[in-house]
N, C-alpha and C. Protein backbone atom coordinates (compact mmCIF):
# COMPACT_ATOMS: atom_id res chain seq x y z
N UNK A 1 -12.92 37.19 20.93
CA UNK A 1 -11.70 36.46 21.26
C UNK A 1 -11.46 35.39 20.19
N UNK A 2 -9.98 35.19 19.81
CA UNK A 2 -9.70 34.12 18.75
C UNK A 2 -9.46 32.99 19.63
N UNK A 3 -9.87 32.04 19.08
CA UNK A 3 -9.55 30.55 19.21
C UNK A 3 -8.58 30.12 18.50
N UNK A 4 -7.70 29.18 18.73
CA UNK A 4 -7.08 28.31 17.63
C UNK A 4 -7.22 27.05 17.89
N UNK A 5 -7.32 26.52 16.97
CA UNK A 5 -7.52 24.89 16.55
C UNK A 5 -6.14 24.62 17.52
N UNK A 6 -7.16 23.50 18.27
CA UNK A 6 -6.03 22.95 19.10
C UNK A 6 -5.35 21.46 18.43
N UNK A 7 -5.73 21.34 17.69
CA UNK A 7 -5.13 20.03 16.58
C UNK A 7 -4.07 20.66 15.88
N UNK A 8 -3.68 22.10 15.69
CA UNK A 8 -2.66 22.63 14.69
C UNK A 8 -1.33 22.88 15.54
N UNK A 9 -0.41 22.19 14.60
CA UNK A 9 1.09 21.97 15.11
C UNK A 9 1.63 22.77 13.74
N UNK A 10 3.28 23.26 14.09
CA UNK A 10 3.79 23.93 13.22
C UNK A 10 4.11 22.78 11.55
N UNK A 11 4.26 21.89 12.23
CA UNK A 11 4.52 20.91 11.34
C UNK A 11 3.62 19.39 11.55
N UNK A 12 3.74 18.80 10.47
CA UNK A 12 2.44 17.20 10.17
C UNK A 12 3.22 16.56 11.42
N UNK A 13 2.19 16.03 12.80
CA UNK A 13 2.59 16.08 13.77
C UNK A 13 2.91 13.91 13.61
N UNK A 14 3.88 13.19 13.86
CA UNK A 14 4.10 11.79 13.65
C UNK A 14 2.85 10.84 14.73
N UNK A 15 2.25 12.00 15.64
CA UNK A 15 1.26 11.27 16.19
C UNK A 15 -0.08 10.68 15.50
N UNK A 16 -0.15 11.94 14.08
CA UNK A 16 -1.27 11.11 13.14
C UNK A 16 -1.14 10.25 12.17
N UNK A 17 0.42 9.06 12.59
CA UNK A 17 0.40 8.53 11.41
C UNK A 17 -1.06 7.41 11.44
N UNK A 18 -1.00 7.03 12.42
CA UNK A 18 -1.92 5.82 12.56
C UNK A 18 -3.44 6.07 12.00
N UNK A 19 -3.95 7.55 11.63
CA UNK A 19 -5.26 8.02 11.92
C UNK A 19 -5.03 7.62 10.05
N UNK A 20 -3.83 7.69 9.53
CA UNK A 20 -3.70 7.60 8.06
C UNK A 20 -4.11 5.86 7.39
N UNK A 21 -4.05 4.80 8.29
CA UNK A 21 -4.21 3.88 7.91
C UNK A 21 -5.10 3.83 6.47
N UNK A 22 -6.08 3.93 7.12
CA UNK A 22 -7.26 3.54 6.23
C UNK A 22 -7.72 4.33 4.64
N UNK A 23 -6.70 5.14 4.86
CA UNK A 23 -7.23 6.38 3.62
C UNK A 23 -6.90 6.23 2.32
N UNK A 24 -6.08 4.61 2.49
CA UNK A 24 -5.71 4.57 1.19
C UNK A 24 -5.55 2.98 0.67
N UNK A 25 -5.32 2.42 -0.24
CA UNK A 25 -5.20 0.94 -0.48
C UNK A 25 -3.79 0.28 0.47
N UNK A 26 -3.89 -0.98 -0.22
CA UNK A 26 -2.77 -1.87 0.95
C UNK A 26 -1.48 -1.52 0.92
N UNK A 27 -1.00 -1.12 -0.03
CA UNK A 27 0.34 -0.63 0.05
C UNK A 27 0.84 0.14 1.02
N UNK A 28 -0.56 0.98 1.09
CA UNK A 28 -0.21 2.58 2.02
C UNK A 28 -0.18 1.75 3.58
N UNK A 29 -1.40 0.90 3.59
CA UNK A 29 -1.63 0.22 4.57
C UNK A 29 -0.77 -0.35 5.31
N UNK A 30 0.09 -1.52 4.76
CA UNK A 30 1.31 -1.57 5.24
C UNK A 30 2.10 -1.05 5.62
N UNK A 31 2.60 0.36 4.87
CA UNK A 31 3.66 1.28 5.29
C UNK A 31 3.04 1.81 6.99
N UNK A 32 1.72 1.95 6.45
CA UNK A 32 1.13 2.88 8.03
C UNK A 32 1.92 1.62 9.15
N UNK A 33 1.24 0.63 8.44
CA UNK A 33 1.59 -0.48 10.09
C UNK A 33 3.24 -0.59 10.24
N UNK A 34 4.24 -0.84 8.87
CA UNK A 34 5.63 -0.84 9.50
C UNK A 34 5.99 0.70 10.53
N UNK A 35 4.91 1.32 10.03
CA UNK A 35 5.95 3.06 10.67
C UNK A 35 5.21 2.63 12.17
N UNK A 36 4.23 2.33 12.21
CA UNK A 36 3.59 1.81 14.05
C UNK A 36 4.50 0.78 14.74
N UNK A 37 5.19 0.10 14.04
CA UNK A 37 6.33 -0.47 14.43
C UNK A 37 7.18 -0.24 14.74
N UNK A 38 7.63 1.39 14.59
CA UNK A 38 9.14 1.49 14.54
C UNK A 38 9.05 1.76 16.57
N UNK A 39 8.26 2.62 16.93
CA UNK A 39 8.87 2.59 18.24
C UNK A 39 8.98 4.14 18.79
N UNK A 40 9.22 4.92 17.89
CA UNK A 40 9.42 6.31 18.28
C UNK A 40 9.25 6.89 17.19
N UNK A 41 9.36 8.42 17.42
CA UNK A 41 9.13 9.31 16.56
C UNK A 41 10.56 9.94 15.93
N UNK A 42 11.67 9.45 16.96
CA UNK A 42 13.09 9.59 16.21
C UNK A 42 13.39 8.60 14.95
N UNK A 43 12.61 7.78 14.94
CA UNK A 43 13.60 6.44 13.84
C UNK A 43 13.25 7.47 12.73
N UNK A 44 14.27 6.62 11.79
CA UNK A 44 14.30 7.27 10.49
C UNK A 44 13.30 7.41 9.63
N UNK A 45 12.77 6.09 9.39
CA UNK A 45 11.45 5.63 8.80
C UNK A 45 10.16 6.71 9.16
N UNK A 46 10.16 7.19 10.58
CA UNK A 46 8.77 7.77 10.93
C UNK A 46 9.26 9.32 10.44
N UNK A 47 10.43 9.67 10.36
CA UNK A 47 10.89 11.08 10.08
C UNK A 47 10.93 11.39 9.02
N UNK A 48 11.26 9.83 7.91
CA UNK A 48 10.75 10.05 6.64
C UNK A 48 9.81 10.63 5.95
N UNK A 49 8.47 9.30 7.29
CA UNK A 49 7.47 10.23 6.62
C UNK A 49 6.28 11.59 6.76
N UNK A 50 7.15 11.76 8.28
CA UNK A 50 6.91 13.37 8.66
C UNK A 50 7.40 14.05 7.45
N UNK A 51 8.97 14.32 7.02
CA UNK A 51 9.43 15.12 5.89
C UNK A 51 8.00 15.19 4.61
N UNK A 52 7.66 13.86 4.44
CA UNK A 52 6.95 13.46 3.28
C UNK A 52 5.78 14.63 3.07
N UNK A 53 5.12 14.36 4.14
CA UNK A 53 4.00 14.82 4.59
C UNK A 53 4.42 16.33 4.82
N UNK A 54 5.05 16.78 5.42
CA UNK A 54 5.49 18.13 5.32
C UNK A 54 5.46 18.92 4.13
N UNK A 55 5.82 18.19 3.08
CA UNK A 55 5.78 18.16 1.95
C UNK A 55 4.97 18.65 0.94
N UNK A 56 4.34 17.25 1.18
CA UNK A 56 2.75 17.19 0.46
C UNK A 56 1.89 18.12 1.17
N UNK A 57 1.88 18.13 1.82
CA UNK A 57 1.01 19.02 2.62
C UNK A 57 1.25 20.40 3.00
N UNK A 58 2.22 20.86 2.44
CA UNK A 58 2.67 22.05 2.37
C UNK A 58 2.87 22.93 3.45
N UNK A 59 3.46 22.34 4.96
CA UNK A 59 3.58 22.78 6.32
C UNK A 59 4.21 23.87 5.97
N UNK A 60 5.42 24.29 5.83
CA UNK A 60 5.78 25.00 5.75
C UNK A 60 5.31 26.80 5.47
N UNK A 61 4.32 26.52 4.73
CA UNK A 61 3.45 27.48 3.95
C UNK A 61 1.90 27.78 5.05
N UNK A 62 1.76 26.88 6.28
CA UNK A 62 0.98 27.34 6.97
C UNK A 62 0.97 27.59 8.14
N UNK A 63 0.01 28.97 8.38
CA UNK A 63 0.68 29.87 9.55
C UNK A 63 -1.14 29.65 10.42
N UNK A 64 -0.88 29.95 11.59
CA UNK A 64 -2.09 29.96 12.59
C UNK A 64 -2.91 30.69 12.45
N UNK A 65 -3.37 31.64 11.04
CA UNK A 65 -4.63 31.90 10.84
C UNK A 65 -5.04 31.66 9.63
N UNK A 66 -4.62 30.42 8.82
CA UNK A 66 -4.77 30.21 8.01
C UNK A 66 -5.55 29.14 7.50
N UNK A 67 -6.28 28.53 6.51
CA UNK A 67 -7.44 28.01 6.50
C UNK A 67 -7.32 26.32 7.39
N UNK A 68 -5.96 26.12 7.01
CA UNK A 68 -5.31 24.58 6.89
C UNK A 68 -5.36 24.94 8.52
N UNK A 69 -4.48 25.74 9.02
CA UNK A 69 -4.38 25.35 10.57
C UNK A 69 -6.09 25.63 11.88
N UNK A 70 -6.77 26.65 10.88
CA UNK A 70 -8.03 26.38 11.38
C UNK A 70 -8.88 25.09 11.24
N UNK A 71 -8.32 24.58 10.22
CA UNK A 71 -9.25 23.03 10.32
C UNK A 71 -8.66 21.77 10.94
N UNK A 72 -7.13 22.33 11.54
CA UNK A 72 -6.23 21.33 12.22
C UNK A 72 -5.57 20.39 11.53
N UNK A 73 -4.82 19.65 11.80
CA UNK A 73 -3.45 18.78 11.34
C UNK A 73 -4.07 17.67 10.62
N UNK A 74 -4.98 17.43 11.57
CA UNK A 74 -5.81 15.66 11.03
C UNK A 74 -6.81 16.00 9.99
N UNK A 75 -7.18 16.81 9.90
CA UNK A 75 -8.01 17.28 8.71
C UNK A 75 -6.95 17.23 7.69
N UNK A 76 -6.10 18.22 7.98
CA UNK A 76 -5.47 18.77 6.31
C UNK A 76 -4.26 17.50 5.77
N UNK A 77 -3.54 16.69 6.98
CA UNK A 77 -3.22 15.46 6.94
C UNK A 77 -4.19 14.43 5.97
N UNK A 78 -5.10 14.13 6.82
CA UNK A 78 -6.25 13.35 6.06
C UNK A 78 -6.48 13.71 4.21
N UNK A 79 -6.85 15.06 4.64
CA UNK A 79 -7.33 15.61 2.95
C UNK A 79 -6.33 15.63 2.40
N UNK A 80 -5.01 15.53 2.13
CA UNK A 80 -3.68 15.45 1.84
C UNK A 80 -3.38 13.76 0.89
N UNK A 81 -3.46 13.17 1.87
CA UNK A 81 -3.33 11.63 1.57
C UNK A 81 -4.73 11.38 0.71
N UNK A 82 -5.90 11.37 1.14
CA UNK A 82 -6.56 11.22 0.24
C UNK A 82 -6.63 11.60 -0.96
N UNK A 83 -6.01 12.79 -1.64
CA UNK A 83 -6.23 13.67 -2.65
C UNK A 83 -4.66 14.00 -2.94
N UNK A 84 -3.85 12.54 -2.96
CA UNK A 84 -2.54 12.43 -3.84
C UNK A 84 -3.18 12.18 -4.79
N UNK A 85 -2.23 12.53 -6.27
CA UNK A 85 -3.01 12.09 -7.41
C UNK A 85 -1.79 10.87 -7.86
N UNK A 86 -1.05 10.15 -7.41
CA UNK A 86 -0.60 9.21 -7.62
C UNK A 86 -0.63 7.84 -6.95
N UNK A 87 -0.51 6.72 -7.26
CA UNK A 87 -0.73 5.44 -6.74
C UNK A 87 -0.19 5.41 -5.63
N UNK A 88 -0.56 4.69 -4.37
CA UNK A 88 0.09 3.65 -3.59
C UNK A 88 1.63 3.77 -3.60
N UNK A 89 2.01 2.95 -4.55
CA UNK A 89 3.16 2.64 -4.43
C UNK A 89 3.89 4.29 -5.16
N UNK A 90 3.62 5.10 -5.81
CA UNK A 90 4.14 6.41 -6.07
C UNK A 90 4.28 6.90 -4.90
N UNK A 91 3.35 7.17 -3.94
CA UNK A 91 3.65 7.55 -2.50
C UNK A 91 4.27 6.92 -1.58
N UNK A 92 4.66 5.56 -1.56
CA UNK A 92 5.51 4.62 -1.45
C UNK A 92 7.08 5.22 -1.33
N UNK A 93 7.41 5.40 -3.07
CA UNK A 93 8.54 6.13 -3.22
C UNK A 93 8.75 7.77 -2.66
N UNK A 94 7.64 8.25 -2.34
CA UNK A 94 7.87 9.65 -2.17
C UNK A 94 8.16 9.34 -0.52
N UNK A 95 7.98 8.39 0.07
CA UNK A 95 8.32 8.14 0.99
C UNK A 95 9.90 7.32 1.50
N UNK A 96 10.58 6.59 0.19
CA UNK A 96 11.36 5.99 0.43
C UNK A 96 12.29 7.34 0.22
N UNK A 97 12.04 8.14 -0.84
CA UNK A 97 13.13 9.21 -1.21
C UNK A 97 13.24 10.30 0.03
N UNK A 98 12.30 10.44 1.16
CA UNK A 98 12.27 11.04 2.02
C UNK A 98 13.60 10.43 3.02
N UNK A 99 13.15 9.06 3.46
CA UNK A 99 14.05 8.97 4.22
C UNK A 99 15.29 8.55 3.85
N UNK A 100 16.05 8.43 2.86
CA UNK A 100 17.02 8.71 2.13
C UNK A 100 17.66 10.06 2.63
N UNK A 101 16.81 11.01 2.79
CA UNK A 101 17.34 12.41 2.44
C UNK A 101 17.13 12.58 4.37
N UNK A 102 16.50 11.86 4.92
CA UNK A 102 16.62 11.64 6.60
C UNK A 102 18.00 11.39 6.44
N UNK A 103 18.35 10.36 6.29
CA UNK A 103 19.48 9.43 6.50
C UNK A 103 20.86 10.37 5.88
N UNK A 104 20.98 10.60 4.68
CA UNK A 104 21.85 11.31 4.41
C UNK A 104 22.09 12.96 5.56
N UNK A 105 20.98 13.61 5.82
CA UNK A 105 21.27 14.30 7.01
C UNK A 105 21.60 13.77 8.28
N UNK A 106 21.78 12.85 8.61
CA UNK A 106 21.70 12.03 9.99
C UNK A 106 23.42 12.07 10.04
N UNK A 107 23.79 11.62 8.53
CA UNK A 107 25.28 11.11 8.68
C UNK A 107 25.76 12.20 8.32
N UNK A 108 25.54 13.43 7.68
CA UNK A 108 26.35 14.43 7.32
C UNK A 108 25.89 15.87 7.88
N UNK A 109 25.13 15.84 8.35
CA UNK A 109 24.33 17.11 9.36
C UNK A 109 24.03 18.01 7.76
N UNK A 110 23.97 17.77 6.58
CA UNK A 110 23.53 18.39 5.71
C UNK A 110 21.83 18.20 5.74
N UNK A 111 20.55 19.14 6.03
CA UNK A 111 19.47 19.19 6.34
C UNK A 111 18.79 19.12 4.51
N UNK A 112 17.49 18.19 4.31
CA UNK A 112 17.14 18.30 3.19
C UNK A 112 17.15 19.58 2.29
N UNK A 113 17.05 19.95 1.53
CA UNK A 113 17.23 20.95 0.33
C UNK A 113 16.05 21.85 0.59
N UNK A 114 14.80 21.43 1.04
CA UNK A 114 13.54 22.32 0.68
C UNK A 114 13.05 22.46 2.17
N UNK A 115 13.97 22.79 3.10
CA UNK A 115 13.92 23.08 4.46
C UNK A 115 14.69 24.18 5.22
């Protein structure tokens, strides 16, 4: 009988932003704590950085027998953020340009480009 990782969601689930705190210097740090601020998983900011993470992490591209969803969300989340090869604040922006491209779909029902 197959099992599946019960941590694997179709997409980087906004419940692990908080588990991201620590994985990276203060910059990231901060961002983790404003997105724990926002309140929900609708605001823009936290959808930002679902998109982000979707992203980087290449959701799209993983299916339920595949290595990423056998090791679950918080794993491949985790190993994701840790193993950007750009600064803090580079992921910063890959995050501000996300919700930009939230926001511009919000007001024009036009959905990001690589979705």
């Amino acid at each position: 009988m197959l099992l599946f990782q019960k941590d694997a969601e179709l997409l980087f689930p906004a419940r692990l932003i908080p588990a991201m705190r620590d994985l990276r210097g203060a910059e990231f740090q901060e961002l983790i704590d404003r997105l724990q601020n926002c309140g929900s998983e609708g605001d823009p900011e936290v959808l930002g950085f679902t998109l982000m993470m979707v992203r980087l992490g290449s959701c799209m591209t993983c299916t339920a027998d595949s290595y990423r969803a056998m090791n679950g969300c918080t794993y491949c989340s985790k190993k994701t953020v840790r193993g950007y090869k750009g600064s803090d604040v580079d992921l910063r922006e890959e995050w501000k340009s996300a919700c930009r491209e939230i926001e511009h779909w919000q007001q024009t029902g036009e959905a990001p480009a690589d979705l």
